[in-house]
Each structure stands twice: as C-alpha cells, then as structure tokens.
PDB file of N, CA and C in Angstrom:
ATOM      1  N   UNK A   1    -132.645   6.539  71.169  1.00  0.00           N
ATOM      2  CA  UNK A   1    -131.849   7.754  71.052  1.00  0.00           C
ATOM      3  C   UNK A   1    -132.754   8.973  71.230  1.00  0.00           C
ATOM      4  N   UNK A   2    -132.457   9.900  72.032  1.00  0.00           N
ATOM      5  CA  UNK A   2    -132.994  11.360  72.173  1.00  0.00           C
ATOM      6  C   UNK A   2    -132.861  12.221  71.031  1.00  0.00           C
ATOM      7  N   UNK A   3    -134.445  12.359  70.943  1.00  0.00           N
ATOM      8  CA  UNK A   3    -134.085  13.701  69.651  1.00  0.00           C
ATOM      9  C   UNK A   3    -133.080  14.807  69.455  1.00  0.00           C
ATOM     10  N   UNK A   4    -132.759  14.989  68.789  1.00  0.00           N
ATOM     11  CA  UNK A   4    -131.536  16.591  68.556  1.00  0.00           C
ATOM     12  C   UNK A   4    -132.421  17.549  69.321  1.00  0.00           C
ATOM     13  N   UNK A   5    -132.223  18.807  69.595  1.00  0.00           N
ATOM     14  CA  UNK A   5    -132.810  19.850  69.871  1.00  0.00           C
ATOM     15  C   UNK A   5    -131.763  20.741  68.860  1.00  0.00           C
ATOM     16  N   UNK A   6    -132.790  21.843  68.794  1.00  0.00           N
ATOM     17  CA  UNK A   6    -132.409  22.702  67.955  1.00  0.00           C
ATOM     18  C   UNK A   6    -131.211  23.221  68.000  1.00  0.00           C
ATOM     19  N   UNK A   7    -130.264  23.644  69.556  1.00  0.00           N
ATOM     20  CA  UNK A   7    -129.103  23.698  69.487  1.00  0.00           C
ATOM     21  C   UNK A   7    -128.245  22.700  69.082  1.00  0.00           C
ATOM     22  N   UNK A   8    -128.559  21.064  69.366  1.00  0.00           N
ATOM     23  CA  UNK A   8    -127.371  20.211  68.521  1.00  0.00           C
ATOM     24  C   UNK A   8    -127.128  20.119  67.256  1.00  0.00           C
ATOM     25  N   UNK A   9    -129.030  20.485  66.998  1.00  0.00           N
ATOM     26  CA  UNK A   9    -128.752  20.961  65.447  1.00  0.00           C
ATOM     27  C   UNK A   9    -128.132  21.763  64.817  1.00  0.00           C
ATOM     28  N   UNK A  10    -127.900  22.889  65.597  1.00  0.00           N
ATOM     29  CA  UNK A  10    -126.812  24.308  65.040  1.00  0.00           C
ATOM     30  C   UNK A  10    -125.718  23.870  65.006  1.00  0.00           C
ATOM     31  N   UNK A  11    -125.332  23.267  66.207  1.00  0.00           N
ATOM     32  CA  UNK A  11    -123.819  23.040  66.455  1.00  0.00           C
ATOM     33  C   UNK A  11    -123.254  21.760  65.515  1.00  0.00           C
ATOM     34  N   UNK A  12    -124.141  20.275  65.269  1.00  0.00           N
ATOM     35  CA  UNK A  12    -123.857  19.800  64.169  1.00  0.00           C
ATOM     36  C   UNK A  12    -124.061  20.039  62.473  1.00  0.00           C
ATOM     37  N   UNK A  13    -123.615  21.412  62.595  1.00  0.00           N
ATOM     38  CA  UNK A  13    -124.531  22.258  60.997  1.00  0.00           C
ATOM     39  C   UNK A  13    -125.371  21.674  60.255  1.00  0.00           C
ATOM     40  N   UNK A  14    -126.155  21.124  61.048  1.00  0.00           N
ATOM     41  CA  UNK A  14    -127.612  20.756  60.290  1.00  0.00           C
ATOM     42  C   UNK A  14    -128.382  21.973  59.995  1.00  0.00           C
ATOM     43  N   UNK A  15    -128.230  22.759  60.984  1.00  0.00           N
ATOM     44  CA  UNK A  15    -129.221  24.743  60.893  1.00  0.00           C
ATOM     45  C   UNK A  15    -128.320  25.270  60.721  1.00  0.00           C
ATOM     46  N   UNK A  16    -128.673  26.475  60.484  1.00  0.00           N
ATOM     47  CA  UNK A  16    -127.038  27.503  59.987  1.00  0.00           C
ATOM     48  C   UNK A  16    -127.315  28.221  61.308  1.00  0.00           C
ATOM     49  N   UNK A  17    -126.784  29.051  61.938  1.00  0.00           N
ATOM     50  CA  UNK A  17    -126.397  29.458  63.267  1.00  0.00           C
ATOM     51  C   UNK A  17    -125.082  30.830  63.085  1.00  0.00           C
ATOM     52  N   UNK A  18    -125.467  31.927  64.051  1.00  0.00           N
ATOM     53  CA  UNK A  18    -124.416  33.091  63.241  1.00  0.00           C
ATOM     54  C   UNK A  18    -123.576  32.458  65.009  1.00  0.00           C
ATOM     55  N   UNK A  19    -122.475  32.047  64.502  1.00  0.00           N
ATOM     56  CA  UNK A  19    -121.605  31.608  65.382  1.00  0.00           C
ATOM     57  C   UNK A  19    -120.893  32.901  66.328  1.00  0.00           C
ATOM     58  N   UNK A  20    -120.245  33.423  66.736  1.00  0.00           N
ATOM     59  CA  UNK A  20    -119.510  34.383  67.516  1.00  0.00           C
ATOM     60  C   UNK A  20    -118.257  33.767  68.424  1.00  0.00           C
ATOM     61  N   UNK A  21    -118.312  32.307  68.644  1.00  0.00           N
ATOM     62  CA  UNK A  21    -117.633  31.431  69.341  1.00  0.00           C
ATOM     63  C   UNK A  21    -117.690  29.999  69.257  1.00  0.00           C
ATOM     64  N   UNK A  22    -116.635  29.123  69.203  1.00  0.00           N
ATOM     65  CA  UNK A  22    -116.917  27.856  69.414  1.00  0.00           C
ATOM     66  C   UNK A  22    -115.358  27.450  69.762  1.00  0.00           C
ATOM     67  N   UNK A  23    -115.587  26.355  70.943  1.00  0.00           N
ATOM     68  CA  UNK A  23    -113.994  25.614  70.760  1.00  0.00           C
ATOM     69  C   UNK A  23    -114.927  24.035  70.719  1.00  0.00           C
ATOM     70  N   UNK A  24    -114.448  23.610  71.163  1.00  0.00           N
ATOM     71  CA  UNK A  24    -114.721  21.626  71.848  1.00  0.00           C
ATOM     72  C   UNK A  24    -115.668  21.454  72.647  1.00  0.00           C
ATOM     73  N   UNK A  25    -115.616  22.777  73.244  1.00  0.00           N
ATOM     74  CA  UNK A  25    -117.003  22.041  74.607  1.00  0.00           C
ATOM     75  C   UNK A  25    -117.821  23.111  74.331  1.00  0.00           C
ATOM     76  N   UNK A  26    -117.637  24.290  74.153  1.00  0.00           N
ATOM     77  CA  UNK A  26    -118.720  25.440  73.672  1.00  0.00           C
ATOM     78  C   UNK A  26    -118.673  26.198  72.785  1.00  0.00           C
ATOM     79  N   UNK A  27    -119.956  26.269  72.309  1.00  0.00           N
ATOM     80  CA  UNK A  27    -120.224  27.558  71.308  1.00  0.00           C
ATOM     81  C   UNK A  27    -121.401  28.458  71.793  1.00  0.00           C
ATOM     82  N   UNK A  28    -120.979  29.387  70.593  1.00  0.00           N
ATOM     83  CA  UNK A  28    -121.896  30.993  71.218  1.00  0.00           C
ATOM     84  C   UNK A  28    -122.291  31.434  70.206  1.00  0.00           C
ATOM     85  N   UNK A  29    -123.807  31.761  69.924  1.00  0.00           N
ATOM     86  CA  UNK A  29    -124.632  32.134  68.637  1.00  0.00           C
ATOM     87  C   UNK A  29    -124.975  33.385  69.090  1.00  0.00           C
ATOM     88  N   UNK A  30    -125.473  34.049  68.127  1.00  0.00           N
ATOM     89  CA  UNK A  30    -126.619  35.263  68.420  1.00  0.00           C
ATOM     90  C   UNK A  30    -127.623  34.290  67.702  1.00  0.00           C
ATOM     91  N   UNK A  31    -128.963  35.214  69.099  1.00  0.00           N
ATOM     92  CA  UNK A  31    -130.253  34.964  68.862  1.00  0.00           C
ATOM     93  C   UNK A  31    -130.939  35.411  67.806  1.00  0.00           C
ATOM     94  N   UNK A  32    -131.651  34.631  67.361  1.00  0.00           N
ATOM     95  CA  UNK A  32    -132.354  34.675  66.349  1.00  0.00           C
ATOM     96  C   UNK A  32    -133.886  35.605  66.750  1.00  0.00           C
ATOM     97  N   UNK A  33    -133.938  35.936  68.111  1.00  0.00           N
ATOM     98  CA  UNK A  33    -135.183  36.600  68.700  1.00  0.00           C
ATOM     99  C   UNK A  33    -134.406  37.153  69.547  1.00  0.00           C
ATOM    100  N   UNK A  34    -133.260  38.231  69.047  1.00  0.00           N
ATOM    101  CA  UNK A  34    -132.941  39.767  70.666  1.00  0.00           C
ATOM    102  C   UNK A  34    -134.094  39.730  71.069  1.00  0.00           C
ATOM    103  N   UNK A  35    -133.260  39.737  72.186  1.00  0.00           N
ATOM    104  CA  UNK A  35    -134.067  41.042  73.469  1.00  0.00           C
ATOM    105  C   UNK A  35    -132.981  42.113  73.753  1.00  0.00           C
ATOM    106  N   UNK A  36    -132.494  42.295  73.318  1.00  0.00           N
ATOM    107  CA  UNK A  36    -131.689  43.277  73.326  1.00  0.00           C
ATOM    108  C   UNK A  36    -130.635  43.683  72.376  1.00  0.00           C
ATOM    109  N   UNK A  37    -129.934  44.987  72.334  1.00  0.00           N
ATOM    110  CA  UNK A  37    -128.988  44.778  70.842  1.00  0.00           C
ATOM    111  C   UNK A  37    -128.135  43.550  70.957  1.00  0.00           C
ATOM    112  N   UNK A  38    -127.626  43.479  71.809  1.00  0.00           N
ATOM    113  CA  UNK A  38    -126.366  42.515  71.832  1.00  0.00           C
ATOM    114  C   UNK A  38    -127.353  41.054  72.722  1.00  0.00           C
ATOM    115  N   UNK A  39    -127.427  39.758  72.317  1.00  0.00           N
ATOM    116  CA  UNK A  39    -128.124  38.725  72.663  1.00  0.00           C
ATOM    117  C   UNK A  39    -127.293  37.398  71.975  1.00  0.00           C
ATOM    118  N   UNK A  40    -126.779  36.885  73.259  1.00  0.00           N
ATOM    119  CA  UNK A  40    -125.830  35.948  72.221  1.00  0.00           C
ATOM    120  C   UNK A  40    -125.955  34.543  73.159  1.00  0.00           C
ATOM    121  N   UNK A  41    -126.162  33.618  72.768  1.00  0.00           N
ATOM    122  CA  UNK A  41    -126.424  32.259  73.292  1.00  0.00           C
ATOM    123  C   UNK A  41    -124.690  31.496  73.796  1.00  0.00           C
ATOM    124  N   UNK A  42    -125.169  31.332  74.452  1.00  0.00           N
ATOM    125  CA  UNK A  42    -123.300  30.687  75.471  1.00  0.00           C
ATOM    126  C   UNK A  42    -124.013  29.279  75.329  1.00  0.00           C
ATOM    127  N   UNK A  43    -123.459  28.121  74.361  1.00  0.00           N
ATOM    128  CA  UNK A  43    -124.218  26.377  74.818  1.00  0.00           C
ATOM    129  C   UNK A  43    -123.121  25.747  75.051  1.00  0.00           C
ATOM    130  N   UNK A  44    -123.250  24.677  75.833  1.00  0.00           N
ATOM    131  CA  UNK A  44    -122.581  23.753  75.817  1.00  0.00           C
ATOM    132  C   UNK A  44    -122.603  22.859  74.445  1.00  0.00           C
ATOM    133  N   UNK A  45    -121.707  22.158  73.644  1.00  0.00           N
ATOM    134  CA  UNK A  45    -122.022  21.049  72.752  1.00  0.00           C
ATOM    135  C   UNK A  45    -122.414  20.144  73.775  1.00  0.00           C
ATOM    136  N   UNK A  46    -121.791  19.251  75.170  1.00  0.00           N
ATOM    137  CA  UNK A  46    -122.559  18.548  75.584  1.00  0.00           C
ATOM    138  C   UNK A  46    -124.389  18.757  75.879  1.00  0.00           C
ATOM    139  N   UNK A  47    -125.284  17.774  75.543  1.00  0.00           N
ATOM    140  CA  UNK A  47    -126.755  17.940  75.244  1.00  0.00           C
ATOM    141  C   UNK A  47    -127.212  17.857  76.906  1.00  0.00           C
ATOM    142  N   UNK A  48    -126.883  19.081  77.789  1.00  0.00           N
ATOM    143  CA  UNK A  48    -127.465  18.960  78.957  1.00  0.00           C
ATOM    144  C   UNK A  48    -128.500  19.904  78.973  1.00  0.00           C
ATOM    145  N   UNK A  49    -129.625  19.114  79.489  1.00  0.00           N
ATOM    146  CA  UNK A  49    -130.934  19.753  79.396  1.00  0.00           C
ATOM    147  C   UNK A  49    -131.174  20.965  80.399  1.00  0.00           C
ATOM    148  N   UNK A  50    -130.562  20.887  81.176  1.00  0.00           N
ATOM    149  CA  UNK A  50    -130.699  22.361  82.293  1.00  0.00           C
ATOM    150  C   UNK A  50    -129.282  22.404  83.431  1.00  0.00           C
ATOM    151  N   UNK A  51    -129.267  23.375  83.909  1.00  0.00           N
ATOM    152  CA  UNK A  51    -128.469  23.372  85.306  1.00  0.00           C
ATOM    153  C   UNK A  51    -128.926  22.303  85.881  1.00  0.00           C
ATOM    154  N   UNK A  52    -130.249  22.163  86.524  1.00  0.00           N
ATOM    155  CA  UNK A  52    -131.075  21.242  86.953  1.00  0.00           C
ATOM    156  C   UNK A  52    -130.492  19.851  87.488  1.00  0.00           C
ATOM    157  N   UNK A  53    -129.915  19.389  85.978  1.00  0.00           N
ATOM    158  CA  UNK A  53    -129.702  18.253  85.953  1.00  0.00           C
ATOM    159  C   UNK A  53    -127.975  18.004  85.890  1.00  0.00           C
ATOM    160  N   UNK A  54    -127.067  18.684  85.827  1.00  0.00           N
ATOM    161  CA  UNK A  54    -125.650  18.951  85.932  1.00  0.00           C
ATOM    162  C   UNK A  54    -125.322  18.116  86.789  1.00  0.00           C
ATOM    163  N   UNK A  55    -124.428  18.123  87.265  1.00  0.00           N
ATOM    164  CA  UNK A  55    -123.877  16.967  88.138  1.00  0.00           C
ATOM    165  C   UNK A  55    -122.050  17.782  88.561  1.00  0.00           C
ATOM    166  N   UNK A  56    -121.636  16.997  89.324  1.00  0.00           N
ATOM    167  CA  UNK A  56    -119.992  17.057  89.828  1.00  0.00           C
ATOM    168  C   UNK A  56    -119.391  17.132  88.767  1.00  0.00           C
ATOM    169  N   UNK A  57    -119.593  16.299  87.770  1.00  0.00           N
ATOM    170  CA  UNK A  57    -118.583  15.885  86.359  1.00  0.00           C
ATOM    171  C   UNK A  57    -118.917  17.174  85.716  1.00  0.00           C
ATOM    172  N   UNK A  58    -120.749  18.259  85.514  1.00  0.00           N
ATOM    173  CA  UNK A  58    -120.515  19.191  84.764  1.00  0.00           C
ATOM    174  C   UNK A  58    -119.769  20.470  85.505  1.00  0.00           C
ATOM    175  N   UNK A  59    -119.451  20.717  86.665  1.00  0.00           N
ATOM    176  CA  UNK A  59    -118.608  21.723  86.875  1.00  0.00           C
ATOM    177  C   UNK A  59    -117.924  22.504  86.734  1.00  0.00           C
ATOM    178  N   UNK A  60    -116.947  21.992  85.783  1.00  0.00           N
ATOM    179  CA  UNK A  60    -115.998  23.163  85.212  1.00  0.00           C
ATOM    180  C   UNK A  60    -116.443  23.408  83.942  1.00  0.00           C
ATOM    181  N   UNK A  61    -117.620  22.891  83.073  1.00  0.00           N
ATOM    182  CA  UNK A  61    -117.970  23.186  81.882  1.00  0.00           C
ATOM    183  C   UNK A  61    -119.088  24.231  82.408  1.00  0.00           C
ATOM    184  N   UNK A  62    -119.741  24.431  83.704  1.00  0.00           N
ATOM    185  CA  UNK A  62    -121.289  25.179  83.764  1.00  0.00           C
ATOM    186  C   UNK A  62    -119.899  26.752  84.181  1.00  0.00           C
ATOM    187  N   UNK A  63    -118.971  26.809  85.066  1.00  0.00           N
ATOM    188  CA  UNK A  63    -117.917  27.580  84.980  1.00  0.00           C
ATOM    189  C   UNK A  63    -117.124  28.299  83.725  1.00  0.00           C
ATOM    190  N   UNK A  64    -116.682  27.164  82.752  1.00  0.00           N
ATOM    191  CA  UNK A  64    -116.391  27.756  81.702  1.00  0.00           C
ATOM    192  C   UNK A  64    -117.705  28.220  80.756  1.00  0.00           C
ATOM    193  N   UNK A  65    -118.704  28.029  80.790  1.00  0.00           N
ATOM    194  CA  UNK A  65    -120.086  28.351  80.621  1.00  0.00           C
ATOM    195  C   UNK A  65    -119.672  30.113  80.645  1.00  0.00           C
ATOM    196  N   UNK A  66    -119.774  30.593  82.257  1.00  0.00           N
ATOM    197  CA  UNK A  66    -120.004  31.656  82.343  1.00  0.00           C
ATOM    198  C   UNK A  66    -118.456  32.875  81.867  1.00  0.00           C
ATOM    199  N   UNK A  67    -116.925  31.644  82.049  1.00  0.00           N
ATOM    200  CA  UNK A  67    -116.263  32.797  81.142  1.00  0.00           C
ATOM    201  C   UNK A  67    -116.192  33.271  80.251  1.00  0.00           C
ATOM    202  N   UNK A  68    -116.528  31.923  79.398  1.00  0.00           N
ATOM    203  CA  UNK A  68    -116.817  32.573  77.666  1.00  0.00           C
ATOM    204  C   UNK A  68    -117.758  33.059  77.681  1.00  0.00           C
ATOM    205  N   UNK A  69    -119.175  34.104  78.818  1.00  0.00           N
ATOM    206  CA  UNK A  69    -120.318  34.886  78.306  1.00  0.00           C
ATOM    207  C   UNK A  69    -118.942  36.414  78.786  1.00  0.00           C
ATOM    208  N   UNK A  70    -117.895  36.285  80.017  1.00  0.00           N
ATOM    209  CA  UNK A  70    -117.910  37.147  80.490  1.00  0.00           C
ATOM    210  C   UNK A  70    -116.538  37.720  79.312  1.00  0.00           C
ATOM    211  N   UNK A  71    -115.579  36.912  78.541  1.00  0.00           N
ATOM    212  CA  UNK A  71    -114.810  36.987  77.236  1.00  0.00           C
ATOM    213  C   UNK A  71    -115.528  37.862  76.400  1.00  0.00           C
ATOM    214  N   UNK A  72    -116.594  37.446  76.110  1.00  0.00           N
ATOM    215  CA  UNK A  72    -117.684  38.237  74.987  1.00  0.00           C
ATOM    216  C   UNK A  72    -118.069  38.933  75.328  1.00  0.00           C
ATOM    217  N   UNK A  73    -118.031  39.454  76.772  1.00  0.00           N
ATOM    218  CA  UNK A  73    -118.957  41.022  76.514  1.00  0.00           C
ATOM    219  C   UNK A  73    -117.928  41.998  76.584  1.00  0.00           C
ATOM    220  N   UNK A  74    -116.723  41.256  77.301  1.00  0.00           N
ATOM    221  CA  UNK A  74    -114.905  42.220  76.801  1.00  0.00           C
ATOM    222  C   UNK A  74    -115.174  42.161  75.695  1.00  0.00           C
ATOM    223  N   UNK A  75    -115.195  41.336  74.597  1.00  0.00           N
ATOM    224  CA  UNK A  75    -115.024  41.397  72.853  1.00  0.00           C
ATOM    225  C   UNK A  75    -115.785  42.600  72.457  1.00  0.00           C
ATOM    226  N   UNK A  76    -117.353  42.298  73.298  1.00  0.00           N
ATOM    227  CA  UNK A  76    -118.464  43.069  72.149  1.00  0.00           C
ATOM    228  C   UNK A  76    -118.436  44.666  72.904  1.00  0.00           C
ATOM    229  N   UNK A  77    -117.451  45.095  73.875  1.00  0.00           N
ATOM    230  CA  UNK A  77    -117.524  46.093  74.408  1.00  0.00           C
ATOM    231  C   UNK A  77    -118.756  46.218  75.259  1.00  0.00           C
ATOM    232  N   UNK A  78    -118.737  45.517  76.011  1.00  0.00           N
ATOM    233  CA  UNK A  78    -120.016  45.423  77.134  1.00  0.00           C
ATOM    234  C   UNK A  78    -119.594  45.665  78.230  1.00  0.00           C
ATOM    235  N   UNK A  79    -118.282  45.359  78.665  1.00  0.00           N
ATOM    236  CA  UNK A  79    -118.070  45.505  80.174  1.00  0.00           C
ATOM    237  C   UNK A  79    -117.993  46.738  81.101  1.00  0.00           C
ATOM    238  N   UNK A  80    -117.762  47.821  80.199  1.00  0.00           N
ATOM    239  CA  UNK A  80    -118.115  49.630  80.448  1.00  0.00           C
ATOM    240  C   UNK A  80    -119.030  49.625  81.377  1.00  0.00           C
ATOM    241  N   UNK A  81    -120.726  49.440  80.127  1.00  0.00           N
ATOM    242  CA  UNK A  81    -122.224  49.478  80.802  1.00  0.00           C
ATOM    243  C   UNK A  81    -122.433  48.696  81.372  1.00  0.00           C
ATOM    244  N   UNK A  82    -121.868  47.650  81.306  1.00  0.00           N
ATOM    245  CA  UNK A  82    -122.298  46.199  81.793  1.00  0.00           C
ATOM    246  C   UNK A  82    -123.138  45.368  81.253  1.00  0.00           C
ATOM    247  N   UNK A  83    -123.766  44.437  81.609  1.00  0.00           N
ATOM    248  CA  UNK A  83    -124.693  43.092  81.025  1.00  0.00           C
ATOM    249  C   UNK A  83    -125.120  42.196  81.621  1.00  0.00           C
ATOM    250  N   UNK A  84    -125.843  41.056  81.308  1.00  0.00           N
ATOM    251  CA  UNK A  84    -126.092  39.937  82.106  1.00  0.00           C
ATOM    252  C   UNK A  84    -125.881  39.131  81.562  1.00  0.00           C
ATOM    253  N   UNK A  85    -125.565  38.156  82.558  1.00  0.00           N
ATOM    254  CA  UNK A  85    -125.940  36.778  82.089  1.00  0.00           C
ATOM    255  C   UNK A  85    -127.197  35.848  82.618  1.00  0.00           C
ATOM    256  N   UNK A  86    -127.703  35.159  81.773  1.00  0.00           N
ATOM    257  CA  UNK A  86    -129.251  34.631  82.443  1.00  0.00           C
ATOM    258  C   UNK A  86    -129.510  33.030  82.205  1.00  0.00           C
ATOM    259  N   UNK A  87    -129.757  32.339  82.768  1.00  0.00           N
ATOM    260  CA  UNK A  87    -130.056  30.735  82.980  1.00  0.00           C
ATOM    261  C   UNK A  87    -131.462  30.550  83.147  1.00  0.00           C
ATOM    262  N   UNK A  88    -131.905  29.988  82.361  1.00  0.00           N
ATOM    263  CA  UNK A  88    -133.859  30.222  82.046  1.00  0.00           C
ATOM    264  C   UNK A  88    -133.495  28.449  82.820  1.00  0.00           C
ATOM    265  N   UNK A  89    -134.514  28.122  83.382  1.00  0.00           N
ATOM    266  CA  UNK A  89    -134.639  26.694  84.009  1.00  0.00           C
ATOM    267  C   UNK A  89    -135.885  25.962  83.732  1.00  0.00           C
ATOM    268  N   UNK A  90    -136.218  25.440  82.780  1.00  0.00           N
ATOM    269  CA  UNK A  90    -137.721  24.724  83.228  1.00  0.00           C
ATOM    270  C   UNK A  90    -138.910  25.332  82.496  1.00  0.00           C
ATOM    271  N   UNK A  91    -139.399  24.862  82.200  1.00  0.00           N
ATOM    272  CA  UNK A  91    -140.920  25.720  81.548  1.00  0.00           C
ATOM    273  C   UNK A  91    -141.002  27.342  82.461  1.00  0.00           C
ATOM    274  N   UNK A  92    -141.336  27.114  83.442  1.00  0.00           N
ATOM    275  CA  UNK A  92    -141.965  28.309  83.976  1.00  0.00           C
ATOM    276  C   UNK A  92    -140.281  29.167  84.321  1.00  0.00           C
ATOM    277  N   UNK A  93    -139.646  28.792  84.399  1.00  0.00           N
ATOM    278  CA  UNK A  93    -138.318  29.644  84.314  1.00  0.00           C
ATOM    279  C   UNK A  93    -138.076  29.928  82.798  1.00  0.00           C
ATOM    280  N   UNK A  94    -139.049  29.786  81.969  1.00  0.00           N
ATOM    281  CA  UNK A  94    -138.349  30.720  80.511  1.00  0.00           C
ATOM    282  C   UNK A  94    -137.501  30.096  79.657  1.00  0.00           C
ATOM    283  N   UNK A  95    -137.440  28.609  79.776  1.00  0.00           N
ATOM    284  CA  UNK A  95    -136.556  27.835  79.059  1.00  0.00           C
ATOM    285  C   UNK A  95    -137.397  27.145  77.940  1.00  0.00           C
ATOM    286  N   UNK A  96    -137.292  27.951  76.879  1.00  0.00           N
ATOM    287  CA  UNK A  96    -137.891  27.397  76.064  1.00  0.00           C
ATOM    288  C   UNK A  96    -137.013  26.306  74.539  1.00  0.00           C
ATOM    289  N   UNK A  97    -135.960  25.676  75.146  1.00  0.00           N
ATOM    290  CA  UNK A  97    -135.282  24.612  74.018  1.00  0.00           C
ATOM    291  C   UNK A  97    -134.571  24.145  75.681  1.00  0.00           C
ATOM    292  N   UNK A  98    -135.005  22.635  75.011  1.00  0.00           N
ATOM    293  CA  UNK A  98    -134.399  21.894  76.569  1.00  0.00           C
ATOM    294  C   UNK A  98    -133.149  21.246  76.185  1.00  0.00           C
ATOM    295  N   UNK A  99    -132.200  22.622  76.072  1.00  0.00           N
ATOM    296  CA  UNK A  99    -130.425  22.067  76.304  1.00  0.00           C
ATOM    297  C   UNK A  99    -129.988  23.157  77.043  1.00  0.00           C
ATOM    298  N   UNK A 100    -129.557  23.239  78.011  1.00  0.00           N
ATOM    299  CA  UNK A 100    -128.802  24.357  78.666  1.00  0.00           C
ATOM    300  C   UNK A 100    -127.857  25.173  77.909  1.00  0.00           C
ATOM    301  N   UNK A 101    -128.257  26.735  78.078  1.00  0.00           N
ATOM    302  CA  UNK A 101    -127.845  27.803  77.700  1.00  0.00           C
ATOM    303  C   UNK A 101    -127.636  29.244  78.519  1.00  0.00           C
ATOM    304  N   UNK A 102    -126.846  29.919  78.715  1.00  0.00           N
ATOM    305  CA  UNK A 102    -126.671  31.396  79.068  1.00  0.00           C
ATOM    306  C   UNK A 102    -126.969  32.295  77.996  1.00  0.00           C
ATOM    307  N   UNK A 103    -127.705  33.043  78.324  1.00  0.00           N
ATOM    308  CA  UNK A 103    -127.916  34.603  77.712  1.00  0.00           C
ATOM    309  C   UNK A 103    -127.207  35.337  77.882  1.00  0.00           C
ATOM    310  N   UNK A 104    -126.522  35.997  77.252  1.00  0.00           N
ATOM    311  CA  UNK A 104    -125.617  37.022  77.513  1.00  0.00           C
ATOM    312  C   UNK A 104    -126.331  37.869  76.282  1.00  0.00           C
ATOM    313  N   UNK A 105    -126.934  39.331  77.216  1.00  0.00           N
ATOM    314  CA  UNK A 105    -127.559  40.702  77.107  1.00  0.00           C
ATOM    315  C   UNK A 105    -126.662  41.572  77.568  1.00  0.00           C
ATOM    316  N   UNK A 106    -127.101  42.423  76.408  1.00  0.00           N
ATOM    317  CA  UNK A 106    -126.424  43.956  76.788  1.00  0.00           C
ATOM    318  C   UNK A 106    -126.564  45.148  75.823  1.00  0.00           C
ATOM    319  N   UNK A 107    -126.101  46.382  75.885  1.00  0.00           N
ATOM    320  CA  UNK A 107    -126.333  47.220  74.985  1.00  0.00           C
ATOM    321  C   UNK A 107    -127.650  48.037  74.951  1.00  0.00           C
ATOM    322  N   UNK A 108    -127.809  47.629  76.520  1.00  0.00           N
ATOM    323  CA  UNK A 108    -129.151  48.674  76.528  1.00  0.00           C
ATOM    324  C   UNK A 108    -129.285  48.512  78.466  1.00  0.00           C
ATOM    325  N   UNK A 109    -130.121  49.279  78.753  1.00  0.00           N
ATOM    326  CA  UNK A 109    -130.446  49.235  80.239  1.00  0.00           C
ATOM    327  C   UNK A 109    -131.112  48.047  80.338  1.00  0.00           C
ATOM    328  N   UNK A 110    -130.564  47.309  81.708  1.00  0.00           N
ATOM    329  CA  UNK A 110    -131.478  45.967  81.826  1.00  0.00           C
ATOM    330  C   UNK A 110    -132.191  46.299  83.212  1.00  0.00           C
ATOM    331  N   UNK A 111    -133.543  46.846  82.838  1.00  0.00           N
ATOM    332  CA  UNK A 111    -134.044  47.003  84.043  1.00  0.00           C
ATOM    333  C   UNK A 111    -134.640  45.193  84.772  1.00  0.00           C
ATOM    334  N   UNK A 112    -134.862  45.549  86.151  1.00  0.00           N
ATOM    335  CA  UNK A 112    -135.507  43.986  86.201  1.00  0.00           C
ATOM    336  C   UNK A 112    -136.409  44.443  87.413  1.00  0.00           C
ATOM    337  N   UNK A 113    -137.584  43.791  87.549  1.00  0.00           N
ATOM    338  CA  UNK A 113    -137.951  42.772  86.325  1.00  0.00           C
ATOM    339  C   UNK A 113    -138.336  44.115  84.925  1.00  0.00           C
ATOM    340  N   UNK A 114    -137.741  42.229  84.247  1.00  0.00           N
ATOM    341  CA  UNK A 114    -138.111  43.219  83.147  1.00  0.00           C
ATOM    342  C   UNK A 114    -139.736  43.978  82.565  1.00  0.00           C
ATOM    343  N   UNK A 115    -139.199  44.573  81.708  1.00  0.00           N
ATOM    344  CA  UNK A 115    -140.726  45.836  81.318  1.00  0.00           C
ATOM    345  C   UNK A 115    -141.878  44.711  80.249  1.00  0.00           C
TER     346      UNK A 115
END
C-alpha cells in the first residue's frame, strides 16, 4: 500500500485542514503557506500524483478540477481583478506534495515571473 500524503491525510481528517469546499471527488483548503491573500488548494480526493500521470478516465475530474478553482474566485470575489490558477508538476515544476493540486491565487497583482 502507498503511503497517505499529506493531502489524503486532510481529506481523511487525520490533519485538520481549513476546508472552503468539498463534495465526493473534490475538496478545497487554504494554504497553510499564502503566497498571496487569497491561496486556496483545489485536490482531487482521488490520490493522483500529477497531471503527468492522468489518463482518459481522469478527464472530467482534471476539468471539474479547474471549475471549482473558477466557482471560488466568484465566491471569494476574485473575478473583478482576476487570479490564477497554477499546476506545479514534478520536483523542478514546484510540486512539492506528490498528489495533484491547483492553486488558486488572488487578491493581489500576479506579476510573472514571479518577484
């Protein structure tokens, strides 16, 4: 059996986690390390380690992925200034917990690259 990673751990409340969203296939935390005011984690509950590795079958979950970041930034009043959404891939892509996640930033200028 594959170890938990820290997100299955949130999502099976083993860690406490400030939730903002969850149905069956996803939930949405704020980060515990902003980068910005508004920083909120979009996961899948399925334990997929990156885009990378997705497949045909993950399709409409890497899709519903990105509506529930684009739901939440309508909620958190983001869609005015705008925001991003971001997919870290791989060690050197910035992925530092290997379960696939979106960033959803906002609430400040996102210059890029960033400063």
């Amino acid at each position: 059996m594959t170890a938990k990673t820290l997100f299955t751990k949130i999502i099976d409340g083993e860690i406490p986690g400030d939730f903002v969203y969850r149905d069956d296939r996803i939930v949405a935390i704020r980060d515990i390390a902003p980068k910005a005011p508004t920083h909120i984690l979009i996961i899948p509950v399925k334990p997929l380690v990156g885009v990378d590795v997705a497949t045909a079958e993950d399709q409409a979950l890497l899709g519903d992925l990105l509506l529930v970041g684009a739901r939440l930034a309508r909620e958190l009043g983001l869609e005015a200034g705008g925001y991003r959404l971001v997919i870290n891939t791989g060690a050197d892509g910035g992925q530092s917990v290997p379960h696939l996640h979106v960033h959803l930033l906002g609430g400040r200028p996102l210059a890029w690259p960033p400063g």
